[in-house]
C-alpha atoms as a PDB file:
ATOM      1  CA  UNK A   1       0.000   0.000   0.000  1.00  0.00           C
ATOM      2  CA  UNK A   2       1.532   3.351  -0.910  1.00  0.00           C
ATOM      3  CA  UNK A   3       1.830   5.428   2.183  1.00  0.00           C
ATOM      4  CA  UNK A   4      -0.462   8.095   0.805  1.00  0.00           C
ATOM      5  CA  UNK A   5      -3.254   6.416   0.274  1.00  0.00           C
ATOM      6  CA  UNK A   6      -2.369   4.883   4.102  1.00  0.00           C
ATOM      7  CA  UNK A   7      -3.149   8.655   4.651  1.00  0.00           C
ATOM      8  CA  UNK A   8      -6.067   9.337   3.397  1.00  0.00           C
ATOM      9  CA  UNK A   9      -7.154   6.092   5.041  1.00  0.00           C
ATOM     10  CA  UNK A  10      -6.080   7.366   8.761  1.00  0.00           C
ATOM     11  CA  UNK A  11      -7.598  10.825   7.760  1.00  0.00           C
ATOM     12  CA  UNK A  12     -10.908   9.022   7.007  1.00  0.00           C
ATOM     13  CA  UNK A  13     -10.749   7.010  10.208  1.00  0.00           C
ATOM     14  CA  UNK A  14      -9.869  10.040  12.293  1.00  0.00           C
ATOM     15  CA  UNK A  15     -12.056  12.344  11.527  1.00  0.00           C
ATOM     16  CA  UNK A  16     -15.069   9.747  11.708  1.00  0.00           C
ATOM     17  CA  UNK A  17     -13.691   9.461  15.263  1.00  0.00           C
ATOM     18  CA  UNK A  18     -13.214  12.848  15.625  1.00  0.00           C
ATOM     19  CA  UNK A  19     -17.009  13.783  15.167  1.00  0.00           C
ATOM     20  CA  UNK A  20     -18.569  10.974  17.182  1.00  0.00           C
ATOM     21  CA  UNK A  21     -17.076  12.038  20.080  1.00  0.00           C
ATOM     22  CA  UNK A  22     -17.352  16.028  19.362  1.00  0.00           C
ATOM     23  CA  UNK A  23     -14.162  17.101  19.207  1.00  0.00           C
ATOM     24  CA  UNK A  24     -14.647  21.025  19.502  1.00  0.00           C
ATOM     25  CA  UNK A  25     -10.735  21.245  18.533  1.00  0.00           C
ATOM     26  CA  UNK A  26     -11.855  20.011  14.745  1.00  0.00           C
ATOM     27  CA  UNK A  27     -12.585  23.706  14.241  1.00  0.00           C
ATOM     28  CA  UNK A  28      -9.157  24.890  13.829  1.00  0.00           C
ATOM     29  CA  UNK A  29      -8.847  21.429  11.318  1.00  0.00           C
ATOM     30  CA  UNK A  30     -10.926  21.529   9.070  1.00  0.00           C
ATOM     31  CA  UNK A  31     -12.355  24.363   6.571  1.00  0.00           C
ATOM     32  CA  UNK A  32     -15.318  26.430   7.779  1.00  0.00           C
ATOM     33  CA  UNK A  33     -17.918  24.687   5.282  1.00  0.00           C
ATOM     34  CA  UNK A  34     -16.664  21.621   6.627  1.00  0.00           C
ATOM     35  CA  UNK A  35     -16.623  22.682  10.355  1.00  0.00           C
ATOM     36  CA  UNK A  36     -20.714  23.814   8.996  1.00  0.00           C
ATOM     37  CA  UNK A  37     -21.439  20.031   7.947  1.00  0.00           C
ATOM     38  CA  UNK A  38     -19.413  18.752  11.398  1.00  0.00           C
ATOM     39  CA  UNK A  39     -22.405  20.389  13.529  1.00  0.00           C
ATOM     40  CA  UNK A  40     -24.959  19.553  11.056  1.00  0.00           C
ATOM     41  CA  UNK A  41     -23.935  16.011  12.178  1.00  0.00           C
ATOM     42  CA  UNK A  42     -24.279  16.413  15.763  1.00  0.00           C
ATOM     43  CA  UNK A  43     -27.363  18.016  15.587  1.00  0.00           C
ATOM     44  CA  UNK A  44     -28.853  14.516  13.576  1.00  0.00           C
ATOM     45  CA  UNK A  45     -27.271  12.818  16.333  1.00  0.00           C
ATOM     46  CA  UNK A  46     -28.707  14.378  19.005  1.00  0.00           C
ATOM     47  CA  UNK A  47     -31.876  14.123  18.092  1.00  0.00           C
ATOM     48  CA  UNK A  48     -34.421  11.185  19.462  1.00  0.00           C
ATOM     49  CA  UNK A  49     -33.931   8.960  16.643  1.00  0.00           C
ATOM     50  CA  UNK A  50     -30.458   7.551  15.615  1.00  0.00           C
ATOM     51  CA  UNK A  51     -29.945   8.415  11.770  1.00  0.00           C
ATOM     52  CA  UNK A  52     -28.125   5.616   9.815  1.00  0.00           C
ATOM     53  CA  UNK A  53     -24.771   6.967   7.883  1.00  0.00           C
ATOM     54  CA  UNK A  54     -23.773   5.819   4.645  1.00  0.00           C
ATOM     55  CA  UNK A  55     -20.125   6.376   3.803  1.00  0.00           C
ATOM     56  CA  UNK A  56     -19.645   5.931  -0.041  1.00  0.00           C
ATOM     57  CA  UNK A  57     -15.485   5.672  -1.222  1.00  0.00           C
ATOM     58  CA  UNK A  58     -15.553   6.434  -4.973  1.00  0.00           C
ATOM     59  CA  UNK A  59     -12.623   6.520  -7.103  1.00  0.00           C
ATOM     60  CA  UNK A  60     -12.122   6.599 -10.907  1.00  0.00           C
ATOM     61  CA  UNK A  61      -9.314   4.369 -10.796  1.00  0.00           C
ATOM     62  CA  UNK A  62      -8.377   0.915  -8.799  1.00  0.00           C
ATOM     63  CA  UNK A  63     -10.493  -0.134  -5.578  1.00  0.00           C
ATOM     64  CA  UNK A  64      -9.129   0.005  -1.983  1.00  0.00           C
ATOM     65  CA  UNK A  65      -6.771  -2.678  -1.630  1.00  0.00           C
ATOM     66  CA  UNK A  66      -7.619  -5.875   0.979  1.00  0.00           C
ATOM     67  CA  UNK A  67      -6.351  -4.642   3.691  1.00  0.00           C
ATOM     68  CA  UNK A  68      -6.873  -0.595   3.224  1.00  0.00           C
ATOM     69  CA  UNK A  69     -10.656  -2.338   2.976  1.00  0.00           C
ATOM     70  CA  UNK A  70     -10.457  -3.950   6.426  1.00  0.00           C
ATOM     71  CA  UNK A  71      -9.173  -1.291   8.038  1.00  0.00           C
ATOM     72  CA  UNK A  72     -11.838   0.901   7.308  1.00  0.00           C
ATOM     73  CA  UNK A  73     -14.362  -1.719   7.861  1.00  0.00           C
ATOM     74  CA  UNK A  74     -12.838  -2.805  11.514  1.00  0.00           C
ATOM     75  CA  UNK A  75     -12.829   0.910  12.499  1.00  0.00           C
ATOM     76  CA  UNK A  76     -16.373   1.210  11.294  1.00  0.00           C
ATOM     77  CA  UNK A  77     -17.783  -2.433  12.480  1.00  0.00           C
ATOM     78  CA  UNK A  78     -18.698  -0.951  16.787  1.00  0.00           C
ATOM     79  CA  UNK A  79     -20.451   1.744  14.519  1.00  0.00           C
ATOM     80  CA  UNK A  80     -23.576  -0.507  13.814  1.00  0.00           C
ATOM     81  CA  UNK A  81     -25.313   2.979  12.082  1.00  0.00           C
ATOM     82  CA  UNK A  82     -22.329   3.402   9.532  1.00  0.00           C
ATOM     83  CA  UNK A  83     -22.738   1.156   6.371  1.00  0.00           C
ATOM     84  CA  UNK A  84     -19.774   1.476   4.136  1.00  0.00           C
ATOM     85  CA  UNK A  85     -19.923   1.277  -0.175  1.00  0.00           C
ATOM     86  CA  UNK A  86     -16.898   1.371  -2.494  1.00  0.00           C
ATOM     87  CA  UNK A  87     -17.471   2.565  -5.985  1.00  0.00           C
ATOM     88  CA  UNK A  88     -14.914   2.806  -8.312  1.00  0.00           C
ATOM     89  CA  UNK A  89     -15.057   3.446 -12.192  1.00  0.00           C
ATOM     90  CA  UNK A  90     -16.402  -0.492 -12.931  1.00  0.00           C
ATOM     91  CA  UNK A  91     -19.085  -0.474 -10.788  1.00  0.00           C
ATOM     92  CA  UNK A  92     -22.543   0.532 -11.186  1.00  0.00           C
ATOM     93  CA  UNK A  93     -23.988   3.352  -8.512  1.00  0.00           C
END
């Protein structure tokens, strides 16, 4: 695996961490539209009902390797509300 797609993977993983257990600090991370969509997703959470997450990896070129795969997939399986989709330029949306 090249190291910067290792990256993007840990980036992905953090910041999925990073909003579930609101992380204020994010604000000096990320951009202000994204620090926008950040509280749009604690407000879902908060409410009464649980909202299910999809989180959809798309690429135009090769999929995630095996284990890139598992990784996200381990850090996502406690997340029972998070279903995970790969897309790349073969498959059909």
């Amino acid at each position: 695996m090249s190291q910067r797609r290792a990256n993007e993977i840990d980036k992905v993983i953090s910041i999925i961490s990073d909003i579930l257990v609101k992380k204020e600090a994010q604000q000096k991370e990320v951009n202000p539209v994204l620090w926008n969509k950040i509280k749009e997703i604690w407000a879902a959470f908060d409410r009464p009902t649980m909202p299910t997450v999809q989180l959809h990896f798309c690429s135009n070129m090769a999929p995630l390797v095996p284990n890139e795969r598992a990784r996200i997939i381990a850090s996502l399986k406690p997340l029972r509300y998070i279903s995970f989709y790969e897309h790349t330029i073969d498959t059909n949306l």
